[in-house]
C-alpha atoms as a PDB file:
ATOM      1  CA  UNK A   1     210.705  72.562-143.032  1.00  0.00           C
ATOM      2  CA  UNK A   2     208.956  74.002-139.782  1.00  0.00           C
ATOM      3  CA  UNK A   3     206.860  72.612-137.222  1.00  0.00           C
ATOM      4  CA  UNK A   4     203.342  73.726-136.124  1.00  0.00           C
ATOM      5  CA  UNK A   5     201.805  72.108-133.145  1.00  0.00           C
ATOM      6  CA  UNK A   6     197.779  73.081-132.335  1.00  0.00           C
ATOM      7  CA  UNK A   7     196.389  73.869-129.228  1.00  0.00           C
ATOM      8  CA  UNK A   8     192.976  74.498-128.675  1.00  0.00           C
ATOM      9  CA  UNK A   9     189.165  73.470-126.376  1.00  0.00           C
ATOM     10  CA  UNK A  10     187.850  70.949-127.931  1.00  0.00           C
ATOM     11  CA  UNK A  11     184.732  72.930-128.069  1.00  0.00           C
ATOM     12  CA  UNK A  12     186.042  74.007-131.674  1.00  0.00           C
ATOM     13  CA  UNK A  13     187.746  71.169-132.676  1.00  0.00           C
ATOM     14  CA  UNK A  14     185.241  72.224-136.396  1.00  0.00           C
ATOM     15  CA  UNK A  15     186.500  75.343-136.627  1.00  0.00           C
ATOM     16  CA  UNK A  16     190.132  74.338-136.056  1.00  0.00           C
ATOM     17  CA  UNK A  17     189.308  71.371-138.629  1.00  0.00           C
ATOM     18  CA  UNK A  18     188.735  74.105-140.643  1.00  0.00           C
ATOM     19  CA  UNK A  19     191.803  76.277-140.159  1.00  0.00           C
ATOM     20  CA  UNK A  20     194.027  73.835-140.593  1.00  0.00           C
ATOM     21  CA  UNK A  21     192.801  72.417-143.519  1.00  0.00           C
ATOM     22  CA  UNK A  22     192.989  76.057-145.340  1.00  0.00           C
ATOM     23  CA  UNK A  23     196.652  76.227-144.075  1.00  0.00           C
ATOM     24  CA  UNK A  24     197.593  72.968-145.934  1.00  0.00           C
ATOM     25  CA  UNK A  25     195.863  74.036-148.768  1.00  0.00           C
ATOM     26  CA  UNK A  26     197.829  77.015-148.980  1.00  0.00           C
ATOM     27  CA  UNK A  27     200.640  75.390-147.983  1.00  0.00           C
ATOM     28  CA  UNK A  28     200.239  73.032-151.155  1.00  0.00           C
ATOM     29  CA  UNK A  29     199.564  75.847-153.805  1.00  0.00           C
ATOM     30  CA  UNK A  30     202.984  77.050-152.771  1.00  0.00           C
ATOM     31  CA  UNK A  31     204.889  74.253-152.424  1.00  0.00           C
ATOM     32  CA  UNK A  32     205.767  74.727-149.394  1.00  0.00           C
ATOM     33  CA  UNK A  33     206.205  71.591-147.011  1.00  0.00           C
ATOM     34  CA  UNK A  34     204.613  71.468-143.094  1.00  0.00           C
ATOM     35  CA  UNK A  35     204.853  69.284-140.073  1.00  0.00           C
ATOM     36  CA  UNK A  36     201.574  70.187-138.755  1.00  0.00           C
ATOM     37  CA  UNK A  37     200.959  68.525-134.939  1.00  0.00           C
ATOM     38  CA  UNK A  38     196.570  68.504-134.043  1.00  0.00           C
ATOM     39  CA  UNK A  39     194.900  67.321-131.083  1.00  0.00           C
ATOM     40  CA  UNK A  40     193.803  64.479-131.094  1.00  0.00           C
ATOM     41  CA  UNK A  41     189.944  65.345-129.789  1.00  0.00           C
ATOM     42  CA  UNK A  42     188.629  61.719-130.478  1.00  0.00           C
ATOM     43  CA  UNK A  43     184.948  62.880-130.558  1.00  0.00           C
ATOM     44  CA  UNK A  44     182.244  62.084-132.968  1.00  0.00           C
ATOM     45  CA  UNK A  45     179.665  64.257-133.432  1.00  0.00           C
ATOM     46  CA  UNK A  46     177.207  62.941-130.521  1.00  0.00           C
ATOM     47  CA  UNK A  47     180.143  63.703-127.978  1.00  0.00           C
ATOM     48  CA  UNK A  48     181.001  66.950-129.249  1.00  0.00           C
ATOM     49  CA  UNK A  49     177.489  67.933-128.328  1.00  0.00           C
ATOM     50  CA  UNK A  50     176.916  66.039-125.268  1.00  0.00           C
ATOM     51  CA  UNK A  51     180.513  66.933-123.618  1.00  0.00           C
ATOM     52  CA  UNK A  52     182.492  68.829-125.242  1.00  0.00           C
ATOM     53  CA  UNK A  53     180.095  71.969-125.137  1.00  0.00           C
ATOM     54  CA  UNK A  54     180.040  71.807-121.312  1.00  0.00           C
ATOM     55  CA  UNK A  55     182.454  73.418-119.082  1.00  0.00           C
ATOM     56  CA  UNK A  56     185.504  71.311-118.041  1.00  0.00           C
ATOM     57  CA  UNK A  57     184.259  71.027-114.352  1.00  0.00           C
ATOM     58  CA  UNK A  58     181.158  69.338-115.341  1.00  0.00           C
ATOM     59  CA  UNK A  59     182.908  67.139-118.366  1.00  0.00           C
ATOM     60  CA  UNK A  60     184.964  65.698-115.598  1.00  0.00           C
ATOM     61  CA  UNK A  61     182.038  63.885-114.039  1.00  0.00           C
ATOM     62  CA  UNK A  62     181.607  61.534-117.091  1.00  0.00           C
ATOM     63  CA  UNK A  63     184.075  58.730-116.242  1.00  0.00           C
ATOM     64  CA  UNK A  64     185.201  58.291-119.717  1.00  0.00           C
ATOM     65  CA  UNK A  65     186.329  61.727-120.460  1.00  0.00           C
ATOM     66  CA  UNK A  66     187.965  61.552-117.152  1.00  0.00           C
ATOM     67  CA  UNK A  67     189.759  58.564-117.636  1.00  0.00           C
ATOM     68  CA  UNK A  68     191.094  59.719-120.609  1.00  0.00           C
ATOM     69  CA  UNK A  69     191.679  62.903-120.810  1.00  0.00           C
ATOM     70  CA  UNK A  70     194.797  63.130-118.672  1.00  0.00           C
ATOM     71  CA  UNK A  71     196.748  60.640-121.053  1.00  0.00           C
ATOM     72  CA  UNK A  72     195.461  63.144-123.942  1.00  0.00           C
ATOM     73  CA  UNK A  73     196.782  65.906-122.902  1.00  0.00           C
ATOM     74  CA  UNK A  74     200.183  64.270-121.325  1.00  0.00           C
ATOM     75  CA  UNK A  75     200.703  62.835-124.990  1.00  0.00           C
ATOM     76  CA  UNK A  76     200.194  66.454-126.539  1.00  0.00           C
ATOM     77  CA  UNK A  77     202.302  67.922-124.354  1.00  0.00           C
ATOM     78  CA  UNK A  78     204.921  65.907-124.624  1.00  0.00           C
ATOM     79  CA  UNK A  79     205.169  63.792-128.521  1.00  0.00           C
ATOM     80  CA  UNK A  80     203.990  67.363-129.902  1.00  0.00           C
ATOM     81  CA  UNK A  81     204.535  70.837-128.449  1.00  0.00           C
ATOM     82  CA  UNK A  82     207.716  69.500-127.033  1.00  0.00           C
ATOM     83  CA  UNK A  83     208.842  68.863-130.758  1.00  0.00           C
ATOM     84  CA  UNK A  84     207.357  71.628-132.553  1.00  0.00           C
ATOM     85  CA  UNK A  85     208.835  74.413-133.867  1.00  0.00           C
ATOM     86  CA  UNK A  86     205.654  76.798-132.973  1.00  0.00           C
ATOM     87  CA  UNK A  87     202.917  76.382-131.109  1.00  0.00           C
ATOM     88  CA  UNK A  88     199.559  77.934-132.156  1.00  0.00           C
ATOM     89  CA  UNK A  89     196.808  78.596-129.745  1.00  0.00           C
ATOM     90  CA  UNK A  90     193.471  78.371-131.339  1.00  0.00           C
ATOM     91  CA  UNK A  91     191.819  80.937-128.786  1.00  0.00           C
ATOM     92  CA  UNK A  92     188.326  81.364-130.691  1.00  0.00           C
ATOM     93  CA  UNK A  93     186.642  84.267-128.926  1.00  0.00           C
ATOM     94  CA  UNK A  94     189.211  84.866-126.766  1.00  0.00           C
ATOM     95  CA  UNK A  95     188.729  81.368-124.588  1.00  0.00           C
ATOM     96  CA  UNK A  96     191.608  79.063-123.674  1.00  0.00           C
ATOM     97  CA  UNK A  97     190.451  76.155-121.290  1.00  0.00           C
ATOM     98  CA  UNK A  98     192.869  74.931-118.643  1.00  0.00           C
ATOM     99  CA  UNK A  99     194.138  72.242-120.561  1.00  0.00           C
ATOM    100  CA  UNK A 100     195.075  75.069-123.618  1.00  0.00           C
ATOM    101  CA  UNK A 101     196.756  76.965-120.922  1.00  0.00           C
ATOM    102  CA  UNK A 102     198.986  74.039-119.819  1.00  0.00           C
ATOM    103  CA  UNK A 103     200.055  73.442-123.470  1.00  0.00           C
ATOM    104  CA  UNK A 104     200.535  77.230-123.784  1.00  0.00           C
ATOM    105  CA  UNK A 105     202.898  77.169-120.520  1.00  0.00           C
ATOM    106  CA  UNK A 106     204.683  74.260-121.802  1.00  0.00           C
ATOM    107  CA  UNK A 107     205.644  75.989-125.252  1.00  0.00           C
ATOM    108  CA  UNK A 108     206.550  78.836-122.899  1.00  0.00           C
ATOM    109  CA  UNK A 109     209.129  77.090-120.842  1.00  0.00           C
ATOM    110  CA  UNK A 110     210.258  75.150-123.509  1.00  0.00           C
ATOM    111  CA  UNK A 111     210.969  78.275-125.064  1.00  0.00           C
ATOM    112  CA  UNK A 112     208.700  77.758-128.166  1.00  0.00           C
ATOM    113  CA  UNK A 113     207.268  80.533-130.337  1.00  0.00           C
ATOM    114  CA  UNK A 114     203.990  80.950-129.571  1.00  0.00           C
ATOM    115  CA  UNK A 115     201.006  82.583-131.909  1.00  0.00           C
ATOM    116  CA  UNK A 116     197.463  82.589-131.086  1.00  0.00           C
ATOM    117  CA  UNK A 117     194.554  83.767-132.894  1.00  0.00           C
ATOM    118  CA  UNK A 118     193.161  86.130-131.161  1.00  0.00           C
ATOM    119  CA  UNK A 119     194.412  89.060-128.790  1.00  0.00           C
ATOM    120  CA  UNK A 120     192.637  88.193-126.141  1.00  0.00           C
ATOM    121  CA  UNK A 121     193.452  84.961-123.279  1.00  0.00           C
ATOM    122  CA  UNK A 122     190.074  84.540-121.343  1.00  0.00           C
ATOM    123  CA  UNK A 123     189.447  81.568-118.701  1.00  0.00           C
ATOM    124  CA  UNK A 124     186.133  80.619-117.094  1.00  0.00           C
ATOM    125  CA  UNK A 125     183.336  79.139-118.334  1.00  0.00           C
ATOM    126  CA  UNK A 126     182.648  79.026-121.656  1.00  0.00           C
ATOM    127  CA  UNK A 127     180.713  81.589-123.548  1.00  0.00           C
ATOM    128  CA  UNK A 128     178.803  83.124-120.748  1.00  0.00           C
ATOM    129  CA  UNK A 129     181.615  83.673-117.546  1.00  0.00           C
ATOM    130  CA  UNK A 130     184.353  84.478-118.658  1.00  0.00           C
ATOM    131  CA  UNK A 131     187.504  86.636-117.603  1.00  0.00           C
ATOM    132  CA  UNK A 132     190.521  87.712-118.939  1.00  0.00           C
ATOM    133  CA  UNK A 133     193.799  85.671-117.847  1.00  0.00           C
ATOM    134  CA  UNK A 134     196.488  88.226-118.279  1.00  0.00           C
ATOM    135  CA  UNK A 135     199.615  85.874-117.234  1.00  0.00           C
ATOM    136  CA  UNK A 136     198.886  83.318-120.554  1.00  0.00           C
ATOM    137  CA  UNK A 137     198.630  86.672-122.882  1.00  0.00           C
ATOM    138  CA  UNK A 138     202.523  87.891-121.597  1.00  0.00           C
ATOM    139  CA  UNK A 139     203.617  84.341-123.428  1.00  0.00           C
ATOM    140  CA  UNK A 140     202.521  84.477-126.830  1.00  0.00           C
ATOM    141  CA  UNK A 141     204.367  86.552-128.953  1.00  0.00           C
ATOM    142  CA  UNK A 142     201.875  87.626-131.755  1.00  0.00           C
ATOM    143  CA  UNK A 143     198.504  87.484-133.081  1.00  0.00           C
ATOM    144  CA  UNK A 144     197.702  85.345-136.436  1.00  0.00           C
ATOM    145  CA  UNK A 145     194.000  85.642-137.141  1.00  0.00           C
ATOM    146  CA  UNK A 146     194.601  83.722-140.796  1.00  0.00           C
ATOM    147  CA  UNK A 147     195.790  80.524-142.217  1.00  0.00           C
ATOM    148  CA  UNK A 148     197.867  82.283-145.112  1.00  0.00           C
ATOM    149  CA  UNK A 149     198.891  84.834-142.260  1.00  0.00           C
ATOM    150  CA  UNK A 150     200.393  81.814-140.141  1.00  0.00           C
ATOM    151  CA  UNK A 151     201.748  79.768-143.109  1.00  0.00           C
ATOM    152  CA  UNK A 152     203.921  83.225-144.434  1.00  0.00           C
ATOM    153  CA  UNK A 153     205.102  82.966-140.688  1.00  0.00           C
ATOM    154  CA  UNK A 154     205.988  80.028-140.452  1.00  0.00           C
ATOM    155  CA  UNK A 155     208.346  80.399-143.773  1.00  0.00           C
END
């Protein structure tokens, strides 16, 4: 049995939602058992459009984001990447916040296998200023862009 952990902005904590439910559905239809590791994003709805949309410099201002986000990411980092087998970065459009990097340099010195799903590593700000990181893109080994693509490699 193999180990996924999830990394990803919580900007697309759906669309990861999403992507990991259509891996354990495939998962299921072949009988095939997972340890699957997700963020834990802790945002309803109103949040998710209030905060989560907005760049990381300006989410930091709201003092309960701030106060929590820290422990978050300390607790991925180390009950779940460290643990994992692989370690899948969720890169929608290319983006991977700073606290996706960190995971992804975690998995990386921790010697983890690292997949993301798309080719791309861009930092910034989130769509509109963005630039490619070329240092995260040397540590991930290979691009996954499906669910049944990542299940057969995790086999």
């Amino acid at each position: 049995m193999r180990s996924v952990v999830f990394c990803s902005s919580q900007r697309f904590q759906k669309e990861l939602a999403e992507f990991i439910s259509k891996l354990k559905k495939s998962a299921e239809e072949r009988d095939v058992r997972l340890v699957i590791f997700e963020p834990e994003f802790d945002a309803d709805e109103y949040d998710v459009k209030r905060l989560y949309l907005l760049p990381e410099k300006q989410r930091l201002e709201d003092s309960a984001y701030k106060a929590g986000v820290a422990g978050k990411v300390y607790d991925h980092l180390f009950r779940k990447v460290k643990v994992a087998d692989v370690c899948f970065i969720f890169n929608k459009d290319g983006y991977v916040g700073s606290n996706t990097n960190g995971e992804l340099f975690a998995a990386a010195m921790a010697g983890k296998l690292i997949y993301a799903l798309e080719n791309q590593t861009m930092a910034g700000n989130y769509p509109d200023d963005l630039y490619e990181e070329p240092s995260s893109r040397k540590f991930i080994h290979d691009i996954v862009s499906t669910p049944e693509e990542l299940l057969m490699r995790l086999l």
